[in-house]
Protein backbone atom coordinates (compact mmCIF):
# COMPACT_ATOMS: atom_id res chain seq x y z
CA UNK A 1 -25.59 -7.71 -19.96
CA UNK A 2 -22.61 -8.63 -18.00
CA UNK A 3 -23.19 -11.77 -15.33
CA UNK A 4 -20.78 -9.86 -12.80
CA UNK A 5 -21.82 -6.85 -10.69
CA UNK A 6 -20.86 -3.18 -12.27
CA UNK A 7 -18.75 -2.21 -8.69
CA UNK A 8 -15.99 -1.43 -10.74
CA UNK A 9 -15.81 1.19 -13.25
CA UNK A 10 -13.85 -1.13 -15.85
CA UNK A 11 -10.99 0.43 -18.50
CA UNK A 12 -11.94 -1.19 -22.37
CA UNK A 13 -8.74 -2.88 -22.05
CA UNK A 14 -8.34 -6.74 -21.86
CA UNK A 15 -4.58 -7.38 -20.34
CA UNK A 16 -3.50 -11.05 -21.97
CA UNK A 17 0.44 -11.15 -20.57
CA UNK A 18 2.62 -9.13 -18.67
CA UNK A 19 6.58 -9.57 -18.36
CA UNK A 20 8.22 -6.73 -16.42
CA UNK A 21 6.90 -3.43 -16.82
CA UNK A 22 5.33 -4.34 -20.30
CA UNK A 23 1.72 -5.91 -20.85
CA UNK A 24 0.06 -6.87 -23.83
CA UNK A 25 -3.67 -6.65 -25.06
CA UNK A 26 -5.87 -9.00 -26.22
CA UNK A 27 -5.24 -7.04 -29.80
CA UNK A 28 -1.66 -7.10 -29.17
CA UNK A 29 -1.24 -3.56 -28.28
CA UNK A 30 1.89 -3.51 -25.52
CA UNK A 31 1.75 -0.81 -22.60
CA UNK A 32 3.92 0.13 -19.93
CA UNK A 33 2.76 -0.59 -17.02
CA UNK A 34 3.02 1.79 -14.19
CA UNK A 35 0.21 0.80 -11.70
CA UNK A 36 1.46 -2.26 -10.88
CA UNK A 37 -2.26 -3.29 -10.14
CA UNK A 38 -1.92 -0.24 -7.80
CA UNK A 39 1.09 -0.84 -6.10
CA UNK A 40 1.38 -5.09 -6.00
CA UNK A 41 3.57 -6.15 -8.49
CA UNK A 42 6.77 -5.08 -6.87
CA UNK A 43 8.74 -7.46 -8.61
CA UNK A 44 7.15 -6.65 -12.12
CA UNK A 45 4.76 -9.26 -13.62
CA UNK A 46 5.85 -13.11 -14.01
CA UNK A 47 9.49 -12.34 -12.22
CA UNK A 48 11.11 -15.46 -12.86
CA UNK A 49 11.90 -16.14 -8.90
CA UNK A 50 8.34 -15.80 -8.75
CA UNK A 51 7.32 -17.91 -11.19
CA UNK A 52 9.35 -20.50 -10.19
CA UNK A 53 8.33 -20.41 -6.61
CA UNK A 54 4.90 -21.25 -7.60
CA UNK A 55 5.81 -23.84 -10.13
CA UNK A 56 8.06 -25.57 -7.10
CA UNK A 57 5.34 -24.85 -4.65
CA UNK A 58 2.22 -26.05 -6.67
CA UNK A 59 3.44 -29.74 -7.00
CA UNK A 60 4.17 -29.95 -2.96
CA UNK A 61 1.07 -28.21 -0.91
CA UNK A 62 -1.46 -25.50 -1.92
CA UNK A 63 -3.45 -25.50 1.45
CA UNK A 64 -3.63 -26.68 4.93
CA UNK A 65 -5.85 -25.90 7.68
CA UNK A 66 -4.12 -22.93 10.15
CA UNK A 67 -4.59 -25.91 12.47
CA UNK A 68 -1.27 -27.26 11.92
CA UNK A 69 2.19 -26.25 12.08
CA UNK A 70 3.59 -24.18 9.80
CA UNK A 71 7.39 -23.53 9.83
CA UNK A 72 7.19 -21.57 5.85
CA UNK A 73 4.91 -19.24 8.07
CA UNK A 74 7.34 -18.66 10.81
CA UNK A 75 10.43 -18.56 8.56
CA UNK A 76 8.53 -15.57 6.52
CA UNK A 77 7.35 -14.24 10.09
CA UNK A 78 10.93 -13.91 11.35
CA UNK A 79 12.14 -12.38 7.86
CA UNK A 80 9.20 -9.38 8.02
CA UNK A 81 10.04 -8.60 12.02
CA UNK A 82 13.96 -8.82 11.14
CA UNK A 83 15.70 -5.94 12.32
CA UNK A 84 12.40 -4.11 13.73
CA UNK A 85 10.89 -4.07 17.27
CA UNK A 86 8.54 -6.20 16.09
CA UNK A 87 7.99 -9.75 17.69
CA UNK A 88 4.66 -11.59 16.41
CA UNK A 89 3.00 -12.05 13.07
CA UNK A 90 -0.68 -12.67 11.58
CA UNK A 91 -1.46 -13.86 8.22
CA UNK A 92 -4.50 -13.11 6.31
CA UNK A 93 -5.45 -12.27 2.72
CA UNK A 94 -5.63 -8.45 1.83
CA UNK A 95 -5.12 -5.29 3.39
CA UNK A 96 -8.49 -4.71 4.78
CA UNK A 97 -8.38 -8.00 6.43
CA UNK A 98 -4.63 -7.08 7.88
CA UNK A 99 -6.82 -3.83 8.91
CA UNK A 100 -9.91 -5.31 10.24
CA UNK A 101 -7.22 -7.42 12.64
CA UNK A 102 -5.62 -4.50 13.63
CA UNK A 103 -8.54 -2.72 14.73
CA UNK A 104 -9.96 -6.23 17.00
CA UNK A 105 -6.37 -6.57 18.35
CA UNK A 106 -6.07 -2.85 19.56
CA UNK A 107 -9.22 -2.91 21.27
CA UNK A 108 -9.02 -6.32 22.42
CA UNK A 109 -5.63 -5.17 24.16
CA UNK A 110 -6.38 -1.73 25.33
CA UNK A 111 -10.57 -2.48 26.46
CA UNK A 112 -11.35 0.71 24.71
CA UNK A 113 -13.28 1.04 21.81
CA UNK A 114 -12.41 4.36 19.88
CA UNK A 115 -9.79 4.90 17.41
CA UNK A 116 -8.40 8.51 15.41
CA UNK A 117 -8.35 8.42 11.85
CA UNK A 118 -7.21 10.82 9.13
CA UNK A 119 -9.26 12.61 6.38
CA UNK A 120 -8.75 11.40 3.05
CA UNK A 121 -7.37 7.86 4.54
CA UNK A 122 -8.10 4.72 3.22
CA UNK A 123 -8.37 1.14 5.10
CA UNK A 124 -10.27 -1.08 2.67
CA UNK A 125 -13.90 -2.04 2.08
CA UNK A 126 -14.59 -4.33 4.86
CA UNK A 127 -17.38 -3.14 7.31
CA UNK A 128 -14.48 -1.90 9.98
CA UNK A 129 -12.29 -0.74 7.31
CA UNK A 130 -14.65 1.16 5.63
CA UNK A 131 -15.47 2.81 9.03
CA UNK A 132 -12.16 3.71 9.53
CA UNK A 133 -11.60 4.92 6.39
CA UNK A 134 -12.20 9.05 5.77
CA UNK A 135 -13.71 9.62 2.43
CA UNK A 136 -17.11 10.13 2.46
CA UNK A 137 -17.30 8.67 -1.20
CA UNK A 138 -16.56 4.98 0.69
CA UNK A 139 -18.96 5.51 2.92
CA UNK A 140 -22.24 6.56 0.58
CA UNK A 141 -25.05 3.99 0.67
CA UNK A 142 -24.33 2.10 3.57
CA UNK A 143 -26.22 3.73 6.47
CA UNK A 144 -24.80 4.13 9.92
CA UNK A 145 -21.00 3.28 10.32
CA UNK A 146 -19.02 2.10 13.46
CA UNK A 147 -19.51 4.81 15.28
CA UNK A 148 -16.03 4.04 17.18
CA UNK A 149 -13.96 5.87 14.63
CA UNK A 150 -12.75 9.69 15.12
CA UNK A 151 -11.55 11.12 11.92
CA UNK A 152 -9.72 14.59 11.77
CA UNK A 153 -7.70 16.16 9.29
CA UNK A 154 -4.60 14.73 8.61
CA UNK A 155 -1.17 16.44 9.32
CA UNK A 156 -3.55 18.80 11.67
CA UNK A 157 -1.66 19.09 15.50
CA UNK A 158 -4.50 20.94 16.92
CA UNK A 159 -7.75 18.92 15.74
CA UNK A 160 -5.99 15.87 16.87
CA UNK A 161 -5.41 16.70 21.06
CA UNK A 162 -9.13 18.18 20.78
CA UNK A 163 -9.77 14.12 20.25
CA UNK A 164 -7.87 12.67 22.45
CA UNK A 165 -9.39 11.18 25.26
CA UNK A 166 -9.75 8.20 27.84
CA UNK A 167 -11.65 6.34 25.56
CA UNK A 168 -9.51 6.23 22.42
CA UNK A 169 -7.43 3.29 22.05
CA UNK A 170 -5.23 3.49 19.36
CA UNK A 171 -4.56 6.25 16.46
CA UNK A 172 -4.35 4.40 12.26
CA UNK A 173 -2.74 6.33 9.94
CA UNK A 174 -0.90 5.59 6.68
CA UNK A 175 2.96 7.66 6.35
CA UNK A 176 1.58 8.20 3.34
CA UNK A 177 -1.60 8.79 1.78
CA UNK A 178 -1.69 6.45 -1.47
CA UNK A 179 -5.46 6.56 -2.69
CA UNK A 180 -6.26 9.81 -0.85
CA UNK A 181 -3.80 12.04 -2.91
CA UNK A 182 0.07 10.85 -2.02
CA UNK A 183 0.05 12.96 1.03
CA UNK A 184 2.95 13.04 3.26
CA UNK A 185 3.06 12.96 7.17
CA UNK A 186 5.30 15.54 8.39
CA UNK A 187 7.85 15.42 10.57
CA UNK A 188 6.35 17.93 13.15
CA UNK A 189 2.39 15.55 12.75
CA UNK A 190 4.74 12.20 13.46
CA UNK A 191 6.33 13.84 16.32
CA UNK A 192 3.20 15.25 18.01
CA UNK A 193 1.95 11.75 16.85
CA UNK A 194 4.28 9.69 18.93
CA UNK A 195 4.27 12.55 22.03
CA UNK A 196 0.23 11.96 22.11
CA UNK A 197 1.01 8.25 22.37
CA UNK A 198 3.47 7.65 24.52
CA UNK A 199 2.01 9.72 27.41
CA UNK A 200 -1.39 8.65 26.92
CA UNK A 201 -0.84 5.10 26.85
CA UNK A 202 -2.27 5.21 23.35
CA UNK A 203 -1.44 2.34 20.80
CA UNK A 204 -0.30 3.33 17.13
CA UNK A 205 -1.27 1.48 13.97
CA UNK A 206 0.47 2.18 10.65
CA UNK A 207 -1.56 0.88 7.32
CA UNK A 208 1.41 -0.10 5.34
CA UNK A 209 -0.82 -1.84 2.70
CA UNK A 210 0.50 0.48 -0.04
CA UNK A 211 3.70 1.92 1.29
CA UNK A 212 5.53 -1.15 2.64
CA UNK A 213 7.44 -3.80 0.84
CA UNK A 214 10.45 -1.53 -0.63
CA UNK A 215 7.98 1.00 -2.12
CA UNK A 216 8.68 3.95 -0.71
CA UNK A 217 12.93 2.94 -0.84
CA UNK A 218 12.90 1.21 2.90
CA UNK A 219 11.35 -2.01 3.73
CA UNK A 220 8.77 -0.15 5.36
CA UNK A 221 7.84 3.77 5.24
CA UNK A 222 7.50 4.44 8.91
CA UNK A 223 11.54 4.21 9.12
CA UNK A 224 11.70 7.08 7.49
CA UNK A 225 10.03 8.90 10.49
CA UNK A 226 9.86 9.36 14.28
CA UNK A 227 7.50 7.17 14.02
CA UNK A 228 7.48 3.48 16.44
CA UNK A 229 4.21 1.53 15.48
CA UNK A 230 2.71 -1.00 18.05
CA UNK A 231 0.82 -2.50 14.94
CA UNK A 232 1.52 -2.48 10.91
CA UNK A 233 -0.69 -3.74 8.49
CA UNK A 234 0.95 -5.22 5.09
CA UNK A 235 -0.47 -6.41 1.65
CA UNK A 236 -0.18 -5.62 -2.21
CA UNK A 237 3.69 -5.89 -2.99
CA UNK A 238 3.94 -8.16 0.05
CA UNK A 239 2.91 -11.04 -2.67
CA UNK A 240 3.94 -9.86 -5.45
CA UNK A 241 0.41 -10.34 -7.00
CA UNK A 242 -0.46 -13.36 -5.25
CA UNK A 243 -2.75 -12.69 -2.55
CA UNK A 244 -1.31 -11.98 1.23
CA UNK A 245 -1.93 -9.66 3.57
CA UNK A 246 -0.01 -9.54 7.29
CA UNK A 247 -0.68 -7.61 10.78
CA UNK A 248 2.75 -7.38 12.61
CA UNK A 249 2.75 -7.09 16.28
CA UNK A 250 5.17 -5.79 19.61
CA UNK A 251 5.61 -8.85 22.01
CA UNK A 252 2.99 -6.30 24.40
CA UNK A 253 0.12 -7.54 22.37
CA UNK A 254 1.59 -11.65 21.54
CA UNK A 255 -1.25 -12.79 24.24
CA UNK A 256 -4.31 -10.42 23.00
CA UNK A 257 -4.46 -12.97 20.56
CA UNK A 258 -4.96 -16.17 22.17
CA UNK A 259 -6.92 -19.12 19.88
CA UNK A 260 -10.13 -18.66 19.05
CA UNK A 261 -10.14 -14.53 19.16
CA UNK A 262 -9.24 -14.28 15.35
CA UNK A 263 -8.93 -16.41 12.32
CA UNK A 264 -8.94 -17.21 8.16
CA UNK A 265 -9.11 -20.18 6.27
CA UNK A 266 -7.04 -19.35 3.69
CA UNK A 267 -4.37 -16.69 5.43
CA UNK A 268 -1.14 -17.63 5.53
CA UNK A 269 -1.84 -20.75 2.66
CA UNK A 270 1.45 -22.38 1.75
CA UNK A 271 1.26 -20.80 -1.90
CA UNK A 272 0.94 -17.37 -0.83
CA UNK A 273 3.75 -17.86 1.65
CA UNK A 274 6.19 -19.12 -0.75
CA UNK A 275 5.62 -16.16 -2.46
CA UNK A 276 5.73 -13.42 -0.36
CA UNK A 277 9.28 -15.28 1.50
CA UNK A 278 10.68 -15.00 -2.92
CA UNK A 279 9.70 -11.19 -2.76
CA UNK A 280 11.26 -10.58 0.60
CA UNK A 281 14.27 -12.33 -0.69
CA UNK A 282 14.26 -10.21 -3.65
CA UNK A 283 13.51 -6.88 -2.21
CA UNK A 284 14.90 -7.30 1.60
CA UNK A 285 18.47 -6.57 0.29
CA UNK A 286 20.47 -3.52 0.64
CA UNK A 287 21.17 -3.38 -3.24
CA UNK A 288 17.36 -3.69 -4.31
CA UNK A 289 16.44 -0.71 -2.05
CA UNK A 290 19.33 1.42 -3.23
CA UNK A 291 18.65 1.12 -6.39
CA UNK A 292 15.02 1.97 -5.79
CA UNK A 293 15.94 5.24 -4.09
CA UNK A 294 18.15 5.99 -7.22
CA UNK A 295 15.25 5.37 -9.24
CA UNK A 296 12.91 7.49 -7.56
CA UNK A 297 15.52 10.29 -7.56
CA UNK A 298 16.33 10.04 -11.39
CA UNK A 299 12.45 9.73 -11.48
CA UNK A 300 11.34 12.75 -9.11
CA UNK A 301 14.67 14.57 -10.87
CA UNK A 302 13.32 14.26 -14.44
CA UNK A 303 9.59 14.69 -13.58
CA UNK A 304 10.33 18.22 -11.83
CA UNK A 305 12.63 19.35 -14.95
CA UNK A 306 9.77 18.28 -17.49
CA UNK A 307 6.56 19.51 -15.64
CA UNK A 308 8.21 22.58 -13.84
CA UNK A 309 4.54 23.91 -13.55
CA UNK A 310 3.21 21.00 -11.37
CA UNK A 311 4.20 19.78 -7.77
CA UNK A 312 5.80 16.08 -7.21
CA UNK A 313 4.62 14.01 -4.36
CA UNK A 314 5.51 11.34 -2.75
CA UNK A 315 8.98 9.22 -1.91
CA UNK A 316 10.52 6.01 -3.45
CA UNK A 317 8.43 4.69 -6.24
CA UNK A 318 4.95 6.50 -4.87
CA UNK A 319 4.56 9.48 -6.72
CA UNK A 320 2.01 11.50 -7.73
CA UNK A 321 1.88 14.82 -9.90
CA UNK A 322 -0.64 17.09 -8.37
CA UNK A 323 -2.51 18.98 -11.42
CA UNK A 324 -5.22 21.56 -11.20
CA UNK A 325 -7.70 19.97 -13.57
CA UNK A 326 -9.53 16.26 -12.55
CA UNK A 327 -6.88 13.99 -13.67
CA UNK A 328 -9.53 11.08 -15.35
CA UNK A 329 -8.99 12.80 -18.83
CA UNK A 330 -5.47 12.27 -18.55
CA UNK A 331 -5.32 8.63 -17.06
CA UNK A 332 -7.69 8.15 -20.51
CA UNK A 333 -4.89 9.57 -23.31
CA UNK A 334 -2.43 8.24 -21.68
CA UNK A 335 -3.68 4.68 -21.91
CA UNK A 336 -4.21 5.52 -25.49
CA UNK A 337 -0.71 6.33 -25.87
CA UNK A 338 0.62 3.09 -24.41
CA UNK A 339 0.80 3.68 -20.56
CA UNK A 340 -1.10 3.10 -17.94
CA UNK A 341 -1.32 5.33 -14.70
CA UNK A 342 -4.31 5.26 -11.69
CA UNK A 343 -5.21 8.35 -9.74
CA UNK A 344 -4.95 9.30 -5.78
CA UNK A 345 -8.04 11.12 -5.71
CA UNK A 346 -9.75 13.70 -8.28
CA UNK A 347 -6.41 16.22 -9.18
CA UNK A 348 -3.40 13.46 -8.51
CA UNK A 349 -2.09 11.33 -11.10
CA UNK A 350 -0.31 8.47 -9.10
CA UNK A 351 2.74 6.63 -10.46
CA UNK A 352 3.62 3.17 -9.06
CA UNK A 353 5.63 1.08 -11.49
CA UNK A 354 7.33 -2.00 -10.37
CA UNK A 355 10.45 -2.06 -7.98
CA UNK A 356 12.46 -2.98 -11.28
CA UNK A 357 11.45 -0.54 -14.22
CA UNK A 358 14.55 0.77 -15.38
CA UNK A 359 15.73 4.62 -15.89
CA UNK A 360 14.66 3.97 -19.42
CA UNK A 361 11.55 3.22 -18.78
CA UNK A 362 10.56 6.08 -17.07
CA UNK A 363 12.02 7.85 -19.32
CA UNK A 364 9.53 6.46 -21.93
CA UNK A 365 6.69 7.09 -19.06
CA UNK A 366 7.76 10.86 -18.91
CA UNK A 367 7.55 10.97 -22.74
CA UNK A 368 3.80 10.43 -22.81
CA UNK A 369 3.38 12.00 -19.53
CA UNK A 370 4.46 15.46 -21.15
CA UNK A 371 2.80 14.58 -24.11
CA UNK A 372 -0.82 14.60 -22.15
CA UNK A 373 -0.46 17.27 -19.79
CA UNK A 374 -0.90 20.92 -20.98
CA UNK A 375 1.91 22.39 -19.84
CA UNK A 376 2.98 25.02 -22.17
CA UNK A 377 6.48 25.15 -23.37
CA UNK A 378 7.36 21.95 -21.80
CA UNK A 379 9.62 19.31 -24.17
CA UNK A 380 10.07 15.52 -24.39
CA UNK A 381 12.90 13.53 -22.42
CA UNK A 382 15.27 12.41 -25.62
C-alpha cells in the first residue's frame, strides 16, 4: 500500500527527464508533452535560461523572511504591472493562494461580503477557493461552504443582474474556462460584465491562473476583451514550474493591505522570483507572443482541417476539442501512443503544450490525435 494519500487518480507513468516538449519514462519510452503539467511549463521543461537562473540563484539566497527588503520582488512587480493599469503586487505560492488573497482583499476594501461566480469555474482547493469555485464535483464531502459566494451560469446576461445587489462586492471570473471545458467569455457577457460594475461600484477579479503568462497569445487574456480588472490572480506558467503565484492590484486597493492583514512564509522566496523575472524575460517580448499566435493559428488551422466533425475551443495555446463521447478513453490511447493530453471536464480534450513546441510538433500531436478519435474518413497530417 502506498504511504501517500490516493487524492489523485495517478497515470502508470513514471516521468524521469523532460527537455522541451519531449519527456522520457522510467523505461525509456519518450512522449510529447502537451500538458505542460496543465498549463506551467511555458517555457518547456529545463529551458536553459531557466536552468541557469536557478543554478546562479541557488549559490546566492534561497529564502528570507518577507520581513526584509526585497528589490528582485519589486523589479518582477514592476515587470508584471508594465504597461497595465495596474499599480501593486502580492506574492504567494499557487493560484488558490493568489485566489484566496483576492477574495480577503475585495472584501476587506469594499466591507461587503458576497461575491458572483460562474458555473463550471474553477479557483483552487483552498477552503475560499473551493467555495468560489462552481462544480459541484469540488465541493462533494465537505459539508457547508462559504455561504458568501453567488454562482450563476456563465456567459448568462440575465441570471447575472437577478444577483446583483448591495451586498455583492466583487464578481471572479476566468476569460476563459480552462478546467471547466475551455469556455470563452463573450464579448456581449464582458460588456454587460464591465456595465454591471462600473455603475454599481462593484470590483472585478479575473483568475488568470491558467490563461495568463503568454498562454492565450497576450501577456494576459483579459486584453483581449472589454474587460478592466481591479484584481488578477497569476500562477502556473508564471514560474515556469517552479512554484509562484501573484495577486495584482489598482493603486484603489494599495492601502486595503496594510501589514499584518495578509501574509506567507515562503511567497515571493528569492528562488521563485528569479524564476518567474527569466520567464517574463522570455515571454514578455513582442516576438515570443507573435510567434505564439502563429502557432495557435497553424494549430487551430490544422486541427479544424483534420477533425472537421468536432468543434475547436479556445485561443493561443488553450485549446480544447469538444467530442461527444467522455474524453478519458482517449487521454488513455493517446498516452499509449506517445502523447500526453489532460481534459477540461468530461467531453473536452484540452491541449496546452509549451509556449515553444514547434509547428512540427503539433504536427506530430495531430498525428495521434486523428489516430484516436473516431472520426470517419479523416487522414493523418504528412
Amino acid at each position: 500500500m502506498s504511504s501517500l494519500f490516493p487524492n489523485y487518480t495517478r497515470r502508470p507513468v513514471h516521468l524521469v527527464e523532460g527537455k522541451g516538449t519531449i519527456v522520457t519514462d522510467d523505461s525509456g519510452k519518450r512522449y510529447l508533452d502537451f500538458t505542460s503539467g496543465i498549463a506551467v511549463l511555458s517555457l518547456g521543461h529545463a529551458h536553459p535560461a531557466i536552468v541557469k537562473t536557478i543554478q546562479r540563484q541557488s549559490e546566492k539566497l534561497w529564502h528570507t523572511s518577507n520581513l526584509f527588503e526585497s528589490p528582485e520582488q519589486e523589479q518582477l512587480a514592476s515587470s508584471l504591472i508594465k504597461d497595465t493599469h495596474y499599480a501593486h503586487v502580492f506574492f504567494c505560492n499557487s493560484g488558490a493562494e493568489a485566489n484566496e488573497a483576492a477574495i480577503k482583499l475585495a472584501r476587506k476594501h469594499t466591507g461587503k461580503h458576497v461575491i458572483i461566480t460562474f458555473e463550471n469555474s474553477f479557483h483552487g482547493r483552498t477552503f475560499g477557493a473551493m467555495s468560489a469555485t462552481g462544480q459541484e464535483k469540488v465541493h462533494q464531502g465537505f459539508g457547508p461552504l462559504l455561504e458568501t459566494f453567488r454562482t450563476v451560469p456563465f456567459n448568462n446576461i440575465e441570471k447575472l443582474k437577478a444577483v446583483i445587489d448591495e451586498s455583492v462586492a466583487a464578481i471572479m471570473l476566468e476569460v476563459i474556462q480552462g478546467e471547466g471545458g475551455v469556455n470563452q467569455v463573450t464579448p456581449e457577457f464582458a460588456q454587460a460584465i464591465a456595465d454591471i460594475c462600473k455603475s454599481k461600484g462593484i470590483l472585478l477579479i479575473v483568475d488568470e491562473v491558467q490563461t495568463g503568462i503568454g498562454r492565450t497569445g497576450t501577456r494576459y487574456a483579459y486584453e483581449q476583451t472589454v474587460l478592466r480588472p481591479d484584481i488578477m490572480t497569476l500562477a502556473k506558467g508564471l514560474g515556469g514550474g517552479f512554484p509562484i503565484g501573484a495577486m495584482l492590484g489598482t493603486s484603489e486597493l494599495h492601502d486595503t493591505f496594510g501589514p499584518g492583514t495578509h501574509g506567507t512564509t515562503f511567497g515571493g522566496n528569492p528562488l521563485a522570483v528569479a524564476v518567474a523575472q527569466t520567464v517574463l524575460d522570455n515571454v514578455f517580448t513582442t516576438e515570443f507572443l507573435s510567434a505564439v499566435n502563429e502557432k495557435s493559428t497553424y494549430f487551430m488551422d490544422k486541427l479544424k482541417e483534420a477533425l472537421p466533425a468536432y468543434p475547436i475551443v479556445g485561443s493561443g495555446l488553450l485549446l480544447g476539442i469538444v467530442c461527444p463521447d467522455e474524453v478519458a478513453p482517449y487521454i488513455t490511447k493517446a498516452e499509449q501512443a506517445g502523447l500526453l493530453l489532460v481534459a477540461a471536464g468530461t467531453h473536452v480534450i484540452r491541449l496546452l503544450p509549451p509556449l515553444t513546441v514547434t509547428n512540427k510538433e503539433i504536427d506530430q500531436a495531430i498525428n495521434v490525435i486523428t489516430s484516436i478519435l473516431p472520426v470517419p474518413g479523416t487522414r493523418n497530417i504528412i
